[in-house]
N, C-alpha and C. Protein backbone atom coordinates (compact mmCIF):
# COMPACT_ATOMS: atom_id res chain seq x y z
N UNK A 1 143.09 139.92 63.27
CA UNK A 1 142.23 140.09 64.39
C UNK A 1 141.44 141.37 64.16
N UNK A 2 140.00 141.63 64.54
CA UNK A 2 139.71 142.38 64.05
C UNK A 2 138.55 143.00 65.44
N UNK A 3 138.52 143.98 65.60
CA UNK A 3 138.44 144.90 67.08
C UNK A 3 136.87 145.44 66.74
N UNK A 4 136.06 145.45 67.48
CA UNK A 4 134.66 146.09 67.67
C UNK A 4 135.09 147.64 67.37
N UNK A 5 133.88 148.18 66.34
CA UNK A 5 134.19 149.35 65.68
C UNK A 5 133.71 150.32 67.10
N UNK A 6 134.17 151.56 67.84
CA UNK A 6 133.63 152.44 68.74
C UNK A 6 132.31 153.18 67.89
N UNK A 7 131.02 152.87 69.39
CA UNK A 7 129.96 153.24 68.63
C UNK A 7 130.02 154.65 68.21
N UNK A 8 129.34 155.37 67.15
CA UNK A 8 129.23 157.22 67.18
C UNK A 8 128.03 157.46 68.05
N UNK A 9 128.61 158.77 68.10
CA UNK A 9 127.54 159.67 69.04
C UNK A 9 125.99 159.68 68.26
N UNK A 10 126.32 159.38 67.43
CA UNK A 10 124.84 159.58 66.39
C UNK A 10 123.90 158.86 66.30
N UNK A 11 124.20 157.47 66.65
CA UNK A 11 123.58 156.15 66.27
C UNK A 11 122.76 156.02 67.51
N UNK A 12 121.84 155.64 67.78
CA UNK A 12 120.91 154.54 68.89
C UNK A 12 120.40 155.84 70.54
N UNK A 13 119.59 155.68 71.14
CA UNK A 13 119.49 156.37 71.98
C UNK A 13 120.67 156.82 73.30
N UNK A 14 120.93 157.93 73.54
CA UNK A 14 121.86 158.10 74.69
C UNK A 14 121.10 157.95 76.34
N UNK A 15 122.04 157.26 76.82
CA UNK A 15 121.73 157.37 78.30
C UNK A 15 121.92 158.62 79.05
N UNK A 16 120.60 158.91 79.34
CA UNK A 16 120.29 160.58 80.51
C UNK A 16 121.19 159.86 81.63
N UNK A 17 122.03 161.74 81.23
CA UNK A 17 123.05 162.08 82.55
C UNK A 17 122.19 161.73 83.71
N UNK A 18 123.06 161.29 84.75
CA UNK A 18 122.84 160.88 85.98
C UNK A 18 123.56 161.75 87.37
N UNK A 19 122.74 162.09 88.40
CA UNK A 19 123.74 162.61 89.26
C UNK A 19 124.44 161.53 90.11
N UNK A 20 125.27 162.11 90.44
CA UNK A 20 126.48 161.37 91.48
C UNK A 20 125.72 160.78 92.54
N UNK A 21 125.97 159.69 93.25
CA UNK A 21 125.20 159.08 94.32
C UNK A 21 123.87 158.26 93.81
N UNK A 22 123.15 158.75 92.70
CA UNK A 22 121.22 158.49 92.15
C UNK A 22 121.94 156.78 91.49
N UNK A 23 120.99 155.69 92.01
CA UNK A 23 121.56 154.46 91.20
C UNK A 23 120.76 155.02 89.91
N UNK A 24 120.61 154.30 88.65
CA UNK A 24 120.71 154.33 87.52
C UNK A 24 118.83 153.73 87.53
N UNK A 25 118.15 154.64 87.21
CA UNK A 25 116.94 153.85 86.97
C UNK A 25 116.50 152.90 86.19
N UNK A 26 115.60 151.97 86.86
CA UNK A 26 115.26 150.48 85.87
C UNK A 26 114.37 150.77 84.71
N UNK A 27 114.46 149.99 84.08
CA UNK A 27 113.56 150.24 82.55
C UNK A 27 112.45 148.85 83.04
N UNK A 28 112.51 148.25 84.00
CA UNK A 28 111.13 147.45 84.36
C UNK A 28 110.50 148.31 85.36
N UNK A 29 109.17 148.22 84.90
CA UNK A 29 108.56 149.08 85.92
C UNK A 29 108.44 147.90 86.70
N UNK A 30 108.14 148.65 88.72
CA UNK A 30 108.24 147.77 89.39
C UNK A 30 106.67 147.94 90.42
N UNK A 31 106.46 146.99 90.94
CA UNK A 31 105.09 146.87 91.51
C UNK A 31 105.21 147.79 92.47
N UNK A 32 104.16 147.96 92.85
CA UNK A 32 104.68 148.52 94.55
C UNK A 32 103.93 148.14 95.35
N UNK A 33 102.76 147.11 95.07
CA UNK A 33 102.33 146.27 96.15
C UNK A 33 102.98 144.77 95.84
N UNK A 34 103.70 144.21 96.13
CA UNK A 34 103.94 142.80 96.10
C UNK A 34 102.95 141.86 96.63
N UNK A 35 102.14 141.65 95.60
CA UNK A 35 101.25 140.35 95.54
C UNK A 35 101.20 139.41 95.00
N UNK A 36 101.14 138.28 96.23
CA UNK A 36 101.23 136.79 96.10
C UNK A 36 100.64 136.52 95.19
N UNK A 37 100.64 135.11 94.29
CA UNK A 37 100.22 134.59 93.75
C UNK A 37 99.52 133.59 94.36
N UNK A 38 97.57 133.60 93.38
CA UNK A 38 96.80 132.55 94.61
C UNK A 38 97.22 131.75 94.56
N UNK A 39 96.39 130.59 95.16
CA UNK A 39 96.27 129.13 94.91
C UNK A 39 95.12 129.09 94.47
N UNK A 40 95.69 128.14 93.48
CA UNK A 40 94.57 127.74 92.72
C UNK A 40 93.26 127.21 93.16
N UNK A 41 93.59 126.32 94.16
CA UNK A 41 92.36 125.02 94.97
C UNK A 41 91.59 126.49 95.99
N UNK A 42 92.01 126.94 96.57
CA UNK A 42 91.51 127.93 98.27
C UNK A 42 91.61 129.40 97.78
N UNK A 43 92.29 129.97 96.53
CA UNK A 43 92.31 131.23 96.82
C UNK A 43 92.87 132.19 97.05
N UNK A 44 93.55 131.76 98.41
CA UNK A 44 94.28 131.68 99.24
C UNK A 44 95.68 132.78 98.75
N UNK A 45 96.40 133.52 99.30
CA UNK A 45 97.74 133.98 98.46
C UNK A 45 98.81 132.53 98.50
N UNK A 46 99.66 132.03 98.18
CA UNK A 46 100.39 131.23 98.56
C UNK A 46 101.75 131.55 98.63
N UNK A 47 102.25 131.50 99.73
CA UNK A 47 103.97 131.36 99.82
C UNK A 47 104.90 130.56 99.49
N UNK A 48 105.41 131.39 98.43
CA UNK A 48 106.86 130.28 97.59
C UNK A 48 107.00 129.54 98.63
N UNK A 49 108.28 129.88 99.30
CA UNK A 49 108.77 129.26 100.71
C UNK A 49 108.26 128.16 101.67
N UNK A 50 107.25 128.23 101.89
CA UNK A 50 106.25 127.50 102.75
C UNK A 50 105.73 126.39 101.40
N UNK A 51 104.94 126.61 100.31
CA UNK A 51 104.58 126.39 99.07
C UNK A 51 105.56 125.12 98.96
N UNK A 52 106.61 125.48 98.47
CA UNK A 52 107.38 124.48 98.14
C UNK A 52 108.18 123.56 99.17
N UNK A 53 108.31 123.28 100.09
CA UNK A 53 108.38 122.75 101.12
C UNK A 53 107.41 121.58 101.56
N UNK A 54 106.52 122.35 101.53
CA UNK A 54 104.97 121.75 101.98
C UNK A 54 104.50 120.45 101.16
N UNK A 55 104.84 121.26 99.54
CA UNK A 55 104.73 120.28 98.33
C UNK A 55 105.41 118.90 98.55
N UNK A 56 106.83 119.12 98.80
CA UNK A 56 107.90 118.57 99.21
C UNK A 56 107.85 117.24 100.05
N UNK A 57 107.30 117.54 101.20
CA UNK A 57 107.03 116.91 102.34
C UNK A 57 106.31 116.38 102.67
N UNK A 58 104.89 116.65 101.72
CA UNK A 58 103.72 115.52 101.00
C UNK A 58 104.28 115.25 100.48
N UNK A 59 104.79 114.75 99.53
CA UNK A 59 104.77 113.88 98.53
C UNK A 59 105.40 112.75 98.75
N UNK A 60 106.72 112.71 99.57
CA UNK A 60 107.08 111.74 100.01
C UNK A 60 106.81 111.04 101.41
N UNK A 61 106.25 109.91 101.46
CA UNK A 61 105.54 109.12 102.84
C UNK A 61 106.56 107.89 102.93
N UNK A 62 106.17 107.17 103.87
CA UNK A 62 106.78 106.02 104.09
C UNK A 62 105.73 104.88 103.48
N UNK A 63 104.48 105.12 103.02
CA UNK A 63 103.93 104.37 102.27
C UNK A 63 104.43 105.15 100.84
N UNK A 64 104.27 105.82 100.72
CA UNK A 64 105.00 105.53 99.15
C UNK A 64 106.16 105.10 98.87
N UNK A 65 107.36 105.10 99.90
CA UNK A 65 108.75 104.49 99.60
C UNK A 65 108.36 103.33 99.56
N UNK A 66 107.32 102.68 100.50
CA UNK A 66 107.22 101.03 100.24
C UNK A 66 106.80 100.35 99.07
N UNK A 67 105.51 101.29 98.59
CA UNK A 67 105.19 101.10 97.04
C UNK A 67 106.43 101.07 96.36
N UNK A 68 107.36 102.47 96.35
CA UNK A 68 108.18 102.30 95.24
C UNK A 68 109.14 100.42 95.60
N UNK A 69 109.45 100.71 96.69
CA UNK A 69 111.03 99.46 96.92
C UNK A 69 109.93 98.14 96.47
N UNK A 70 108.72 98.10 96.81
CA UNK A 70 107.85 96.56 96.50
C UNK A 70 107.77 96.14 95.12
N UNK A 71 107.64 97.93 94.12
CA UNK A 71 107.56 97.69 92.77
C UNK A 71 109.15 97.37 92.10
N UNK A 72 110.07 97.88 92.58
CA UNK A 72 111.21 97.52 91.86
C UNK A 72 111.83 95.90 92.44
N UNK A 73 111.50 95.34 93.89
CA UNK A 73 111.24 94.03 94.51
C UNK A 73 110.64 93.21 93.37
N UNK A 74 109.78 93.59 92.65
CA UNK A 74 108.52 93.00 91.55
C UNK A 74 109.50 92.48 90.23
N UNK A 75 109.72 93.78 90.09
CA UNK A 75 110.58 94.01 88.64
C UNK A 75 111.85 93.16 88.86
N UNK A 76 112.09 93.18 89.77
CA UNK A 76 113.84 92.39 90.13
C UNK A 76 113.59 90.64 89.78
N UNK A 77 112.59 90.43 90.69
CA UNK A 77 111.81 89.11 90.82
C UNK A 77 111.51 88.85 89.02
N UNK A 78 110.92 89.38 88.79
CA UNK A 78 110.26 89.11 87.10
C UNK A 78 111.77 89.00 86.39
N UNK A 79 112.85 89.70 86.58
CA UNK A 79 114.06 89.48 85.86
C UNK A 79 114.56 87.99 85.81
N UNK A 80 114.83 87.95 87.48
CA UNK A 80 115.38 86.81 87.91
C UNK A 80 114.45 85.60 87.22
N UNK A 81 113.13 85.30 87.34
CA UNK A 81 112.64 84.11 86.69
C UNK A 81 113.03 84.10 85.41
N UNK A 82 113.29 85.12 84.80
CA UNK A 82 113.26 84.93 83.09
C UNK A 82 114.61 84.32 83.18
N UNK A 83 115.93 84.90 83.93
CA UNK A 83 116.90 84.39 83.96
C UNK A 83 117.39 83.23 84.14
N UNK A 84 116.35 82.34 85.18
CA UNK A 84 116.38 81.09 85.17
C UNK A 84 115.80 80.35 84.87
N UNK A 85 114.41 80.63 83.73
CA UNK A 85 114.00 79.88 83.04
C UNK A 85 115.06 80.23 81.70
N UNK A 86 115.69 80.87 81.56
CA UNK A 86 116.67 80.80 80.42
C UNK A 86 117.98 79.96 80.56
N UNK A 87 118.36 79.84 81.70
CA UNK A 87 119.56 79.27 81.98
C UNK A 87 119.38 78.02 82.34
N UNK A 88 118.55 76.90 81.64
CA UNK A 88 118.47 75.74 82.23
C UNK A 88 119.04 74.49 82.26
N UNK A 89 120.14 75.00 81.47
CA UNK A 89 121.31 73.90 81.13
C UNK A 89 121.03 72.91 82.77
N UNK A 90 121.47 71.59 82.42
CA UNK A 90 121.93 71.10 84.00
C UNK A 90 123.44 71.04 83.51
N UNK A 91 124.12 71.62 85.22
CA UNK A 91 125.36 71.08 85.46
C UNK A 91 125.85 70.86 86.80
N UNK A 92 126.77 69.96 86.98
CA UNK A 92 127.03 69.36 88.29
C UNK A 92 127.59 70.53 88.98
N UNK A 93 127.03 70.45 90.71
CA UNK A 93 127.86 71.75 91.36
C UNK A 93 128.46 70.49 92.46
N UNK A 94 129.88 71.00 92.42
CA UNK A 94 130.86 70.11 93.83
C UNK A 94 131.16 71.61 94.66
N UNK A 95 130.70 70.80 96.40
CA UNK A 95 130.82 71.82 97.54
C UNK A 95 131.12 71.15 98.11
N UNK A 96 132.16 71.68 99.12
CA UNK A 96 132.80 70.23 100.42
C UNK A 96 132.35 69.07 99.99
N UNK A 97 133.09 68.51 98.97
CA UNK A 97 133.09 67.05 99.10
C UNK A 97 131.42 66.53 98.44
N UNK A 98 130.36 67.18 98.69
CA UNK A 98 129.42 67.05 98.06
C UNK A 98 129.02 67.24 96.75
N UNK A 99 128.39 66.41 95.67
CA UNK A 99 128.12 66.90 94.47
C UNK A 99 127.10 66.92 93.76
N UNK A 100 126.18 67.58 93.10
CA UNK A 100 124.87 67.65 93.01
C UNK A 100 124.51 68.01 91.80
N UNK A 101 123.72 67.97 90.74
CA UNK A 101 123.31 68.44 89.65
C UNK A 101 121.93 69.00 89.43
N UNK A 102 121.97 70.34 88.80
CA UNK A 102 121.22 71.30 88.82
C UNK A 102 121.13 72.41 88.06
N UNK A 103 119.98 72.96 87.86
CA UNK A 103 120.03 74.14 86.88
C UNK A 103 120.87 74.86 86.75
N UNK A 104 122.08 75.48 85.59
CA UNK A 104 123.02 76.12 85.74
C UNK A 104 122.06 78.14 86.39
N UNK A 105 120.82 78.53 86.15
CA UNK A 105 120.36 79.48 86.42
C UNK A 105 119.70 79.11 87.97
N UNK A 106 119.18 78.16 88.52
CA UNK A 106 119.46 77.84 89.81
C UNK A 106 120.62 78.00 90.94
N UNK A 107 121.60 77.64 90.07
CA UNK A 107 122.78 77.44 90.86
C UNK A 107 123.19 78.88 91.08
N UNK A 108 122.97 79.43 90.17
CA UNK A 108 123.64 80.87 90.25
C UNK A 108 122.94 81.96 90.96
N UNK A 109 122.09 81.47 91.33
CA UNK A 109 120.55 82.07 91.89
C UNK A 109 121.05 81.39 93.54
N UNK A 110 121.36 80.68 94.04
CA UNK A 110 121.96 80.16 95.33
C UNK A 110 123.08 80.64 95.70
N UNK A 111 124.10 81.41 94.60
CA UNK A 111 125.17 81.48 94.76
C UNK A 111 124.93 83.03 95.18
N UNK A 112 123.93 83.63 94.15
CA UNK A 112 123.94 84.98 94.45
C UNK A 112 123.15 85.37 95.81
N UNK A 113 122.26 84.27 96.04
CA UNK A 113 121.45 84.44 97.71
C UNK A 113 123.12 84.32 98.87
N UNK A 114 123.71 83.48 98.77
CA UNK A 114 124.54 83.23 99.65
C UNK A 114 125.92 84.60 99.67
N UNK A 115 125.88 84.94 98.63
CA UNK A 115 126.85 86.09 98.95
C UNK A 115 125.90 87.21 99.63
N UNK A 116 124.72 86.93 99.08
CA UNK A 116 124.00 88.45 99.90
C UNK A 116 123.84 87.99 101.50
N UNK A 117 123.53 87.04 101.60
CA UNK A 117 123.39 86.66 103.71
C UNK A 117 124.51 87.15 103.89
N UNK A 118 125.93 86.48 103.27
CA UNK A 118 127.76 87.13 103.40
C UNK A 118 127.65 88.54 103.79
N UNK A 119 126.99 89.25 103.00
CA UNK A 119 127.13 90.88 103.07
C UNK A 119 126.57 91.14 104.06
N UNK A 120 124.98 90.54 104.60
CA UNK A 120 124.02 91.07 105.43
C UNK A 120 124.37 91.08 106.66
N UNK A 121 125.64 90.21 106.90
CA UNK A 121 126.16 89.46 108.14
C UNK A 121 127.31 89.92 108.54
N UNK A 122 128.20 90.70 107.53
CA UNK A 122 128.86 91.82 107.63
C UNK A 122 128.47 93.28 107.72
N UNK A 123 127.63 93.72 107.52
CA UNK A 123 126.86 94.83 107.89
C UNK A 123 126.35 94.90 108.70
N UNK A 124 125.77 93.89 109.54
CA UNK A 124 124.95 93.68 111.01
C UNK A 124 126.42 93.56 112.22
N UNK A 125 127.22 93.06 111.54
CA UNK A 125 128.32 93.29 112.85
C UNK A 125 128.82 94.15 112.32
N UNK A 126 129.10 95.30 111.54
CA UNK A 126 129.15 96.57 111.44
C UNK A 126 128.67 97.73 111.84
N UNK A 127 127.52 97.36 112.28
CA UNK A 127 126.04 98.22 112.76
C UNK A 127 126.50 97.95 114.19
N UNK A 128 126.42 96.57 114.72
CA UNK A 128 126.54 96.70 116.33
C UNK A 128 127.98 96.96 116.88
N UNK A 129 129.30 97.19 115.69
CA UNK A 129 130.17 97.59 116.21
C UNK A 129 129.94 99.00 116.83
N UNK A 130 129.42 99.84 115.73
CA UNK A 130 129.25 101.37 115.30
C UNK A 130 128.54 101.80 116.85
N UNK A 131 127.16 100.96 117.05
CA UNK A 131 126.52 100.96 118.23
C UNK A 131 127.16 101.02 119.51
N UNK A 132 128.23 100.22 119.70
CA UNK A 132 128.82 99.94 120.91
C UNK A 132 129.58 100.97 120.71
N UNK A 133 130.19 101.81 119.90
CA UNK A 133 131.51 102.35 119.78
C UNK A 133 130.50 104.11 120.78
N UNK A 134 129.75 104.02 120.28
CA UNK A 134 128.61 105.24 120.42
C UNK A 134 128.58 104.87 121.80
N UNK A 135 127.91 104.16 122.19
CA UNK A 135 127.82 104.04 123.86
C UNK A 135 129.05 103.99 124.63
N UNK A 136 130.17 103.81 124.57
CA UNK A 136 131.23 104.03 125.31
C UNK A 136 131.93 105.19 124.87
N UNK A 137 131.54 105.96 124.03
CA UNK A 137 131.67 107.41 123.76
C UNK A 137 130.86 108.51 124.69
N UNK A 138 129.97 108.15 124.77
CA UNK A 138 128.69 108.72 125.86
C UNK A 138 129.51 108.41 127.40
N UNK A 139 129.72 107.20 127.79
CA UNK A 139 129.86 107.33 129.14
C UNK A 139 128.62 106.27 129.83
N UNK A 140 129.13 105.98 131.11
CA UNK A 140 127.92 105.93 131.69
C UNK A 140 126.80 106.69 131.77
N UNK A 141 125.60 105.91 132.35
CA UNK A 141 124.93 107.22 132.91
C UNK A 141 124.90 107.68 134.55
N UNK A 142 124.83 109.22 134.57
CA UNK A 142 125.05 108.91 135.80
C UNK A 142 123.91 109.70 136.49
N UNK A 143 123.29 108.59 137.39
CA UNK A 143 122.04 109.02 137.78
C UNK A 143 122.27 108.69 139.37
N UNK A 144 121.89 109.83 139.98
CA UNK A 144 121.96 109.40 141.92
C UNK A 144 121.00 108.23 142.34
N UNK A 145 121.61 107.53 143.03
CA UNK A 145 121.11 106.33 143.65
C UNK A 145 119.51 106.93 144.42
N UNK A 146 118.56 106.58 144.54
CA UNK A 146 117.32 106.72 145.07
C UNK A 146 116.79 108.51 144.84
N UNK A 147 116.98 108.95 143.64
CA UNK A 147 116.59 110.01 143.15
C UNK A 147 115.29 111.06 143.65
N UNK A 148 114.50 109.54 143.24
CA UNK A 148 112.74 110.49 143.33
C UNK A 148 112.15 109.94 144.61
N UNK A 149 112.87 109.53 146.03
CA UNK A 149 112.73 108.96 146.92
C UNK A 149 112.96 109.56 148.22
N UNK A 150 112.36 110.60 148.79
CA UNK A 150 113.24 111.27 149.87
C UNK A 150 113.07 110.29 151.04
N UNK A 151 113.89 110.46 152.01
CA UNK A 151 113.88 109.44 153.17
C UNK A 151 114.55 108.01 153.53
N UNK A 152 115.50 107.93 151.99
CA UNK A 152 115.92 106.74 152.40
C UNK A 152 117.89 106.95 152.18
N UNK A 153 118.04 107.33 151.77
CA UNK A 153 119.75 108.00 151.79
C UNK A 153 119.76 109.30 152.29
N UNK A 154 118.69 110.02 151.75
CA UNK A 154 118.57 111.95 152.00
C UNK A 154 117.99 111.96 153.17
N UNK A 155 118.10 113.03 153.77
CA UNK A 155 116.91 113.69 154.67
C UNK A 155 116.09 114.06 153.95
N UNK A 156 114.85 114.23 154.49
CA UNK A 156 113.67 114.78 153.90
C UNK A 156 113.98 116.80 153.96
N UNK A 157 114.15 117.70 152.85
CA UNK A 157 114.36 118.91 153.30
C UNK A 157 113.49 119.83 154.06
N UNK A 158 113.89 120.47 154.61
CA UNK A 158 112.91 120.87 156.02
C UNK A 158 112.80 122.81 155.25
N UNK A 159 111.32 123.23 155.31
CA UNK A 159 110.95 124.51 154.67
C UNK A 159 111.50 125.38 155.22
């Protein structure tokens, strides 16, 4: 094992004594007006903070999420046809008692629609469980009978 040699006093510049309390001065010199950086488009100084946020919060819309989900909708779709123009074997499908013959990439294409309604139909009575569970957490509401009505339960208040 072999140990870092202790530097000599001789070699490389020494660090100026320091008094007690003084932090240790920087070797970057430092601005002393802090100025923004423009913008490019206005001029303008621009704020990191605000800047990036702003950026942020344009960029994503609810028309662009639709673009994106329509284009990968696209791409999904373009899969699926290739898939079932590839899979065109025929073979017989038996369901209750019924039996039918059909594209083996068809069939599987019905099979995969029908598990997704399965899911959609479990998640929708999941949703209105969640819903109901929320409203009987809340309470009634409780609002006085003829509120914005003076004169018909109340007296009218006298100045």
């Amino acid at each position: 094992m072999t140990s870092d040699p202790v530097p000599s006093p001789s070699k490389g510049p020494r660090p100026a004594p320091r008094a007690e309390g003084k932090p240790a001065p920087s070797t970057t010199p430092r601005d002393p007006s802090p100025v923004k950086p423009a913008d490019k488009a206005t001029g303008k100084p621009a704020d990191k903070a605000t800047d990036s946020t702003a950026d942020k919060a344009a960029d994503v819309t609810r028309t662009g999420m639709i673009w994106v989900a329509v284009s990968a909708g696209l791409v999904l779709l373009i899969l699926l046809i290739i898939f079932i123009l590839q899979n065109e074997d025929r073979v017989t499908v038996h369901y209750l008692g019924f039996a039918g013959e059909l594209s083996l990439g068809m069939a599987l294409f019905i099979a995969t629609v029908a598990g997704g309604v399965l899911v959609a139909i479990a998640g929708a009575a999941r949703i209105l469980q969640l819903r109901s569970q929320r409203r009987r957490s809340r309470g009634p509401k409780k609002t006085p009978p003829d509120a914005g009505t003076p004169g018909r339960d109340r007296p009218t208040p006298e100045p």
